[in-house]
N, C-alpha and C. Protein backbone atom coordinates (compact mmCIF):
# COMPACT_ATOMS: atom_id res chain seq x y z
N UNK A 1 80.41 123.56 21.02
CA UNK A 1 81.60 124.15 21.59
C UNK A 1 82.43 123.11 22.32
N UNK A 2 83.68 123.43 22.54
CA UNK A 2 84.47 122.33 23.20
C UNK A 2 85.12 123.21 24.29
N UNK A 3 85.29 123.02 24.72
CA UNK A 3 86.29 123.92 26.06
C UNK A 3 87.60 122.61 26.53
N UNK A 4 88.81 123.43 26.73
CA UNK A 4 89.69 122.98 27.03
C UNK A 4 90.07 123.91 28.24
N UNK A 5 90.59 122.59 29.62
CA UNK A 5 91.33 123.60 30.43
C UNK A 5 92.88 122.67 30.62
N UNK A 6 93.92 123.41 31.18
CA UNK A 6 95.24 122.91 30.85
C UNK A 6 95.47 123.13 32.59
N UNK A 7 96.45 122.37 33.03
CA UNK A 7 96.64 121.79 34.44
C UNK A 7 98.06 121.53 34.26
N UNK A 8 98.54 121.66 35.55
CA UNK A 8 99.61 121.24 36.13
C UNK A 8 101.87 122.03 35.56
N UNK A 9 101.25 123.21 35.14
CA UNK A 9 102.48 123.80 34.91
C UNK A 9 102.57 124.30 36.53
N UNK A 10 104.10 125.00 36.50
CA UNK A 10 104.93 125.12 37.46
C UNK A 10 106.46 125.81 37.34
N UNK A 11 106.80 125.38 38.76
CA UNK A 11 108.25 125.66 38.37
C UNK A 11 109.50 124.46 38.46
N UNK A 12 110.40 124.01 37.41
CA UNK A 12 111.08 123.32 37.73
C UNK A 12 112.37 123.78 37.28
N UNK A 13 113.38 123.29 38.12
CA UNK A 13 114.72 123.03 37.62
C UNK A 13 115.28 122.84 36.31
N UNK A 14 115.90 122.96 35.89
CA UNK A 14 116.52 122.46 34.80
C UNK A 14 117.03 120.61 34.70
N UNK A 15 116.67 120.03 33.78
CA UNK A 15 116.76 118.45 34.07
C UNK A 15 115.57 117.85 35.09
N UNK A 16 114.98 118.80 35.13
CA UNK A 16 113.39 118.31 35.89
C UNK A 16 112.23 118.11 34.81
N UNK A 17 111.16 117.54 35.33
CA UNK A 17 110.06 116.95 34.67
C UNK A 17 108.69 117.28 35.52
N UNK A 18 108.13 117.89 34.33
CA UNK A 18 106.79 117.81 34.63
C UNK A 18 105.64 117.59 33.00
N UNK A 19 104.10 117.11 34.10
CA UNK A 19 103.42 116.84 33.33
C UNK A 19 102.21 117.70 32.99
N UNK A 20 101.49 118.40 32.22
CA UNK A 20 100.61 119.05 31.79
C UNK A 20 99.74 118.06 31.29
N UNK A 21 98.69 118.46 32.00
CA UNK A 21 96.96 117.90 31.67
C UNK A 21 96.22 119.05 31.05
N UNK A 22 95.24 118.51 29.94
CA UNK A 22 94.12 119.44 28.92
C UNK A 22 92.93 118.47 29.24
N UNK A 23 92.04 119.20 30.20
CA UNK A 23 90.60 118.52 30.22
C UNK A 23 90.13 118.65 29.24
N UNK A 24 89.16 118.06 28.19
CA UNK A 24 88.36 118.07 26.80
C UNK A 24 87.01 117.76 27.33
N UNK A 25 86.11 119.33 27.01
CA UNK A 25 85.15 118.72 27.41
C UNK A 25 84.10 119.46 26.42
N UNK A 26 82.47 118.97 26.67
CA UNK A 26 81.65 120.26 25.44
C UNK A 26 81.10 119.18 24.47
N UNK A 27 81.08 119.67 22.84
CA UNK A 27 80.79 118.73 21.84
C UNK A 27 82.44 117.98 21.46
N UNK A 28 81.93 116.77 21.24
CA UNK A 28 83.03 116.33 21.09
C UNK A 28 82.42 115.99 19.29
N UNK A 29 84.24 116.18 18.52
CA UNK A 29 84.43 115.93 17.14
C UNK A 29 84.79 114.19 16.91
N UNK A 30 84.03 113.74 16.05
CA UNK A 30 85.91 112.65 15.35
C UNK A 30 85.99 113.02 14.80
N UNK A 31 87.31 113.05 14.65
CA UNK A 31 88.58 113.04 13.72
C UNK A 31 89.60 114.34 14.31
N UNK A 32 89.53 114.98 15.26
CA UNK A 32 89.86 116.04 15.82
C UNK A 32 91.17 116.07 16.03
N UNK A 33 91.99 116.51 15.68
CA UNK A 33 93.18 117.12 15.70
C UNK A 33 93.64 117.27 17.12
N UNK A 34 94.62 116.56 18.15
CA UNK A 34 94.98 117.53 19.53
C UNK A 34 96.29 117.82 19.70
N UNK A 35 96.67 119.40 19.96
CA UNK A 35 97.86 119.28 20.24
C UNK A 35 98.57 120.30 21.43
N UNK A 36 99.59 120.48 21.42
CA UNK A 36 99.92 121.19 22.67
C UNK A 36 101.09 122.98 21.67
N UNK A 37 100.81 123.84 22.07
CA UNK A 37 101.75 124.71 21.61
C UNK A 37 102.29 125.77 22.58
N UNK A 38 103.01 126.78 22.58
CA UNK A 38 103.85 127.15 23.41
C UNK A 38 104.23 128.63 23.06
N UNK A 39 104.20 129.37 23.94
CA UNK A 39 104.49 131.32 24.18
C UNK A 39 105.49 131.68 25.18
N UNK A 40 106.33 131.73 24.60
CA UNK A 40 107.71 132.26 25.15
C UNK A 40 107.72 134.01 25.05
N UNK A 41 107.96 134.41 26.69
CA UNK A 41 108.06 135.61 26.83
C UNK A 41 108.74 137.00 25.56
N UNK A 42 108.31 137.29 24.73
CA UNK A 42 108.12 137.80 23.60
C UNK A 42 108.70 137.62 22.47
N UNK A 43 108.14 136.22 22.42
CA UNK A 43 108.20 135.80 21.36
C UNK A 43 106.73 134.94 21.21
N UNK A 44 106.80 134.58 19.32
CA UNK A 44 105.31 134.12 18.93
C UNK A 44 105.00 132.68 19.26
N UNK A 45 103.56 132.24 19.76
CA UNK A 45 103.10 130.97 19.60
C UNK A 45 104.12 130.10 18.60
N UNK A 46 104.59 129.38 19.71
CA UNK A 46 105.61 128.22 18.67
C UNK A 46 104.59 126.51 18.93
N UNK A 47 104.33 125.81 18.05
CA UNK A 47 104.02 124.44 17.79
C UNK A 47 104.85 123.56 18.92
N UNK A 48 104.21 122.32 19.52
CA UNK A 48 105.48 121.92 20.18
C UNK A 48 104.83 120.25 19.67
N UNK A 49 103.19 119.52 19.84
CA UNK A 49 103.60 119.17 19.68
C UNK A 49 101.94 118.68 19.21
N UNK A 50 101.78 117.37 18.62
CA UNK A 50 100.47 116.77 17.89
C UNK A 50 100.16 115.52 18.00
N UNK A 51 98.53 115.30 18.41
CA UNK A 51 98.65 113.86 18.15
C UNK A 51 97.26 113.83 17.32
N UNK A 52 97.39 112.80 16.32
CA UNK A 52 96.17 112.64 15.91
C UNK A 52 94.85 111.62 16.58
N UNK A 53 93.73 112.14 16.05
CA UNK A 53 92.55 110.87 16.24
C UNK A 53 92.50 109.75 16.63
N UNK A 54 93.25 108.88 16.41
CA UNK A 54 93.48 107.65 16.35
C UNK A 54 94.47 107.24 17.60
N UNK A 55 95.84 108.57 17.83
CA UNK A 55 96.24 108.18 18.57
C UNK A 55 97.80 107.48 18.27
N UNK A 56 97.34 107.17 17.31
CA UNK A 56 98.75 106.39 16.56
C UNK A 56 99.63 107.15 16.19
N UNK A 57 99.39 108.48 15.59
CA UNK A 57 100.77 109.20 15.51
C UNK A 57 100.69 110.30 16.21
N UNK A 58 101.87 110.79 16.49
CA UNK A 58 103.03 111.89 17.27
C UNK A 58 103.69 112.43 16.29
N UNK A 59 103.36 114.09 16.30
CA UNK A 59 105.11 114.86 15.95
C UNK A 59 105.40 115.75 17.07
N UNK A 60 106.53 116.40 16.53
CA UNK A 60 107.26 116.94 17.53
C UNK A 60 108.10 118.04 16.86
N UNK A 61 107.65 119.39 17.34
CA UNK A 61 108.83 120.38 17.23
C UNK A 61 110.33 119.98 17.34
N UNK A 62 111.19 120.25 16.54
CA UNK A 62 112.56 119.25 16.58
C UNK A 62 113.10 120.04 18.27
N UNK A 63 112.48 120.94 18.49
CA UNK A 63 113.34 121.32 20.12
C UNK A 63 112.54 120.02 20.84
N UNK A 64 112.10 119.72 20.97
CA UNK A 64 111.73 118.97 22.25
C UNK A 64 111.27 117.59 21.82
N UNK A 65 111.68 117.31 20.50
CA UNK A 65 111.78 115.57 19.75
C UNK A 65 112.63 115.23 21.04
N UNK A 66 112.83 113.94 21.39
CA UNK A 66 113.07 112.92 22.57
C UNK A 66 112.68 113.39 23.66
N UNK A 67 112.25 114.74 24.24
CA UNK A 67 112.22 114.98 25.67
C UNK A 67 110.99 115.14 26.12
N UNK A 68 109.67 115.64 25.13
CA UNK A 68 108.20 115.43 25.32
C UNK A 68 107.50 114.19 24.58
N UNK A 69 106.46 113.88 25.36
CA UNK A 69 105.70 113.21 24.97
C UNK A 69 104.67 113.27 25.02
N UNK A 70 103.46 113.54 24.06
CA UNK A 70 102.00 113.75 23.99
C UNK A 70 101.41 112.55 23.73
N UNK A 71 100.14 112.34 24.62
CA UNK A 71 99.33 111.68 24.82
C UNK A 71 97.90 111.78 25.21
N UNK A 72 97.25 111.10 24.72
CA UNK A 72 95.69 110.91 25.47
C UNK A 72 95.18 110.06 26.37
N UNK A 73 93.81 110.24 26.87
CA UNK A 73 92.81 109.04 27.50
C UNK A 73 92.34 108.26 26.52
N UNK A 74 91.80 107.01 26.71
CA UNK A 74 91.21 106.29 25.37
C UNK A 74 89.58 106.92 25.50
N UNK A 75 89.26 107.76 26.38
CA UNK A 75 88.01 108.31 26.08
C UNK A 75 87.97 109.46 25.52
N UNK A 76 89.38 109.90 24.78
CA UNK A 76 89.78 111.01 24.72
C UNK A 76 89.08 112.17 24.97
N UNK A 77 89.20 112.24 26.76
CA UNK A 77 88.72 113.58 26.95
C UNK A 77 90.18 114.04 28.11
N UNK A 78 91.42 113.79 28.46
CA UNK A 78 91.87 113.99 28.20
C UNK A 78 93.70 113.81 26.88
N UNK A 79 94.30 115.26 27.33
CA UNK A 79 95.37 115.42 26.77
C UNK A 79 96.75 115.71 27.30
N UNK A 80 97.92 115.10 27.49
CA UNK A 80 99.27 115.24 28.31
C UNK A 80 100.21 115.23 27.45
N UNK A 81 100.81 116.02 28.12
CA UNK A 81 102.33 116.37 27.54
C UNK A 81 103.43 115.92 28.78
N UNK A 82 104.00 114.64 28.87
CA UNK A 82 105.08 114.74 29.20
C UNK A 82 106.40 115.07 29.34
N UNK A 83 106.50 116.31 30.43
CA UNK A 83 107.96 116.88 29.57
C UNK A 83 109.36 116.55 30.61
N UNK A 84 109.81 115.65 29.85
CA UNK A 84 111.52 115.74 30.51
C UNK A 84 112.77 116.40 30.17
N UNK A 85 113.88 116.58 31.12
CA UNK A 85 114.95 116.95 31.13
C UNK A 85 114.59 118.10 30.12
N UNK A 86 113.76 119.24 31.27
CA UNK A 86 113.77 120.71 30.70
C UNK A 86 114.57 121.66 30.94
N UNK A 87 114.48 122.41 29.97
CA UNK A 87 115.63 123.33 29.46
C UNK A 87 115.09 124.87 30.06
N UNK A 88 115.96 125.85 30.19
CA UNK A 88 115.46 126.87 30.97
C UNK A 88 114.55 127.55 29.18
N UNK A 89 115.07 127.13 28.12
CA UNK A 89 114.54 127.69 26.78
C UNK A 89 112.93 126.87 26.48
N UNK A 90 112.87 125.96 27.47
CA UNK A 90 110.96 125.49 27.52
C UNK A 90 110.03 126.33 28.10
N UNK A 91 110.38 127.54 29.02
CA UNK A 91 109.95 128.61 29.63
C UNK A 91 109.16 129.13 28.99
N UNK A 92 107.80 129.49 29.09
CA UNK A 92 106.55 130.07 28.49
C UNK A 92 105.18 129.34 28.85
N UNK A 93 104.19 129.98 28.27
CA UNK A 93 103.08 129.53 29.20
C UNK A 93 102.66 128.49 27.71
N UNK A 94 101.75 126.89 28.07
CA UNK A 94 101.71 126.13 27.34
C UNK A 94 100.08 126.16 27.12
N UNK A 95 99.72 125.95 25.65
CA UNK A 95 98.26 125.89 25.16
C UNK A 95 98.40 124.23 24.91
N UNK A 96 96.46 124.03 25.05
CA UNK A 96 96.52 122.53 24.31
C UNK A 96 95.27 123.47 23.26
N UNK A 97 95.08 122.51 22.23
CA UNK A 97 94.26 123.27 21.48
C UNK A 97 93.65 122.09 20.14
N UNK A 98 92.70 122.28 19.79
CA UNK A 98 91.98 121.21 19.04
C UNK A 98 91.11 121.50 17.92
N UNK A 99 91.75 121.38 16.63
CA UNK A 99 91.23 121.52 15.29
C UNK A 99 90.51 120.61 14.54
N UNK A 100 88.89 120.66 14.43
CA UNK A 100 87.97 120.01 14.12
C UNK A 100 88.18 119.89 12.86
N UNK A 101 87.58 118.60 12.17
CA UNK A 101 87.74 118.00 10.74
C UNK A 101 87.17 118.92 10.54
N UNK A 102 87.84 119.32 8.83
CA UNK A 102 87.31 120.56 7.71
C UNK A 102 88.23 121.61 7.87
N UNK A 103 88.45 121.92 9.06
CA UNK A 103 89.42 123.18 9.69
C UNK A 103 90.31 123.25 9.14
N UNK A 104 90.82 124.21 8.89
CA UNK A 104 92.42 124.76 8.89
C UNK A 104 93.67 125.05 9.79
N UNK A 105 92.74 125.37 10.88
CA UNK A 105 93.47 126.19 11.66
C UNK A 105 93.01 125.35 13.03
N UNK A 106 93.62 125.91 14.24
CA UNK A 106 93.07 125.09 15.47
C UNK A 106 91.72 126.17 15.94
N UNK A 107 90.69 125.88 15.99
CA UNK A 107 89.99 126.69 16.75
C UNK A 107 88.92 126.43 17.91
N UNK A 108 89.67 126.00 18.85
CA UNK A 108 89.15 125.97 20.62
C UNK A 108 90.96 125.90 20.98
N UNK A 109 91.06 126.60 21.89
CA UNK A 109 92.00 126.87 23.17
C UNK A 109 91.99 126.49 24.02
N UNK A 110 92.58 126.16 25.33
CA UNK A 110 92.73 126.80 26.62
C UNK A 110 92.90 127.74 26.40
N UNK A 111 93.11 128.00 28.21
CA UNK A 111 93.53 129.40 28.68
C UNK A 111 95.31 129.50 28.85
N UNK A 112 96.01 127.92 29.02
CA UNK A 112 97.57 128.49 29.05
C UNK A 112 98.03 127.96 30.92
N UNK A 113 98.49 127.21 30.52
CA UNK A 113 99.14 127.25 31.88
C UNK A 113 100.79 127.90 31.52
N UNK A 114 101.81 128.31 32.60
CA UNK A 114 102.84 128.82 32.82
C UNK A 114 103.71 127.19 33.40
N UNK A 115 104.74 127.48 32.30
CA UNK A 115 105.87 126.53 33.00
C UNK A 115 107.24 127.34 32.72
N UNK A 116 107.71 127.81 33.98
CA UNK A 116 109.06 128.03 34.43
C UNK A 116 109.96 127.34 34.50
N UNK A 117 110.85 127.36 34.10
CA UNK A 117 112.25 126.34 34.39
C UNK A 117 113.51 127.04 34.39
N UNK A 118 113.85 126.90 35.38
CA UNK A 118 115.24 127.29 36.46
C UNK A 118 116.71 126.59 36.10
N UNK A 119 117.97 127.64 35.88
CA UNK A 119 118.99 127.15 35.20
C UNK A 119 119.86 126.51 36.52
């Protein structure tokens, strides 16, 4: 099992910045998939953002291409999302979540932190 917990949402301004932490902890995979996704008050789990194994690559939901940035520890146990110059439309609570080689799908969660942002 892997357990993920997610840290540091809040409330900010609009054109404010904050950073979200995903502790990784449990069995750890290689080759594991990490990424961050996002639940906007009723509406569905939207993708925001991915990094692979290695570390070397990044994508990005085209909403928040230049303004987040995902990253790891080199012990990769943890996972961050740097988010700048947010929009009151980044509002929803944020998952990190991690899809083991073979998988399809992501399967370990967090629980979701909440990030508010104020117009």
């Amino acid at each position: 099992q892997v357990q993920l917990v997610e840290s540091g949402g809040g409330l900010a301004q609009a054109g404010g910045s904050l950073r979200l932490s995903c502790a990784v902890s449990g069995r750890t995979f290689s080759g594991y998939t990490m990424s961050w996704f996002r639940q906007a008050p009723g509406k569905d789990r939207e993708f925001v953002a991915r990094l692979t194994w290695s570390g070397d690559t990044t994508y990005y939901a085209d909403s928040v291409k230049g303004r987040f940035t995902i990253a790891r520890n080199n012990a990769k146990t943890m996972i961050y999302l740097q988010m700048n110059n947010l929009k009151p439309e980044d509002t929803g609570v944020y998952y990190c979540a991690v899809r083991t080689p073979g998988t399809s799908s992501y399967n370990y969660w967090g629980q979701g932190t909440q990030v508010t942002v104020s117009s």
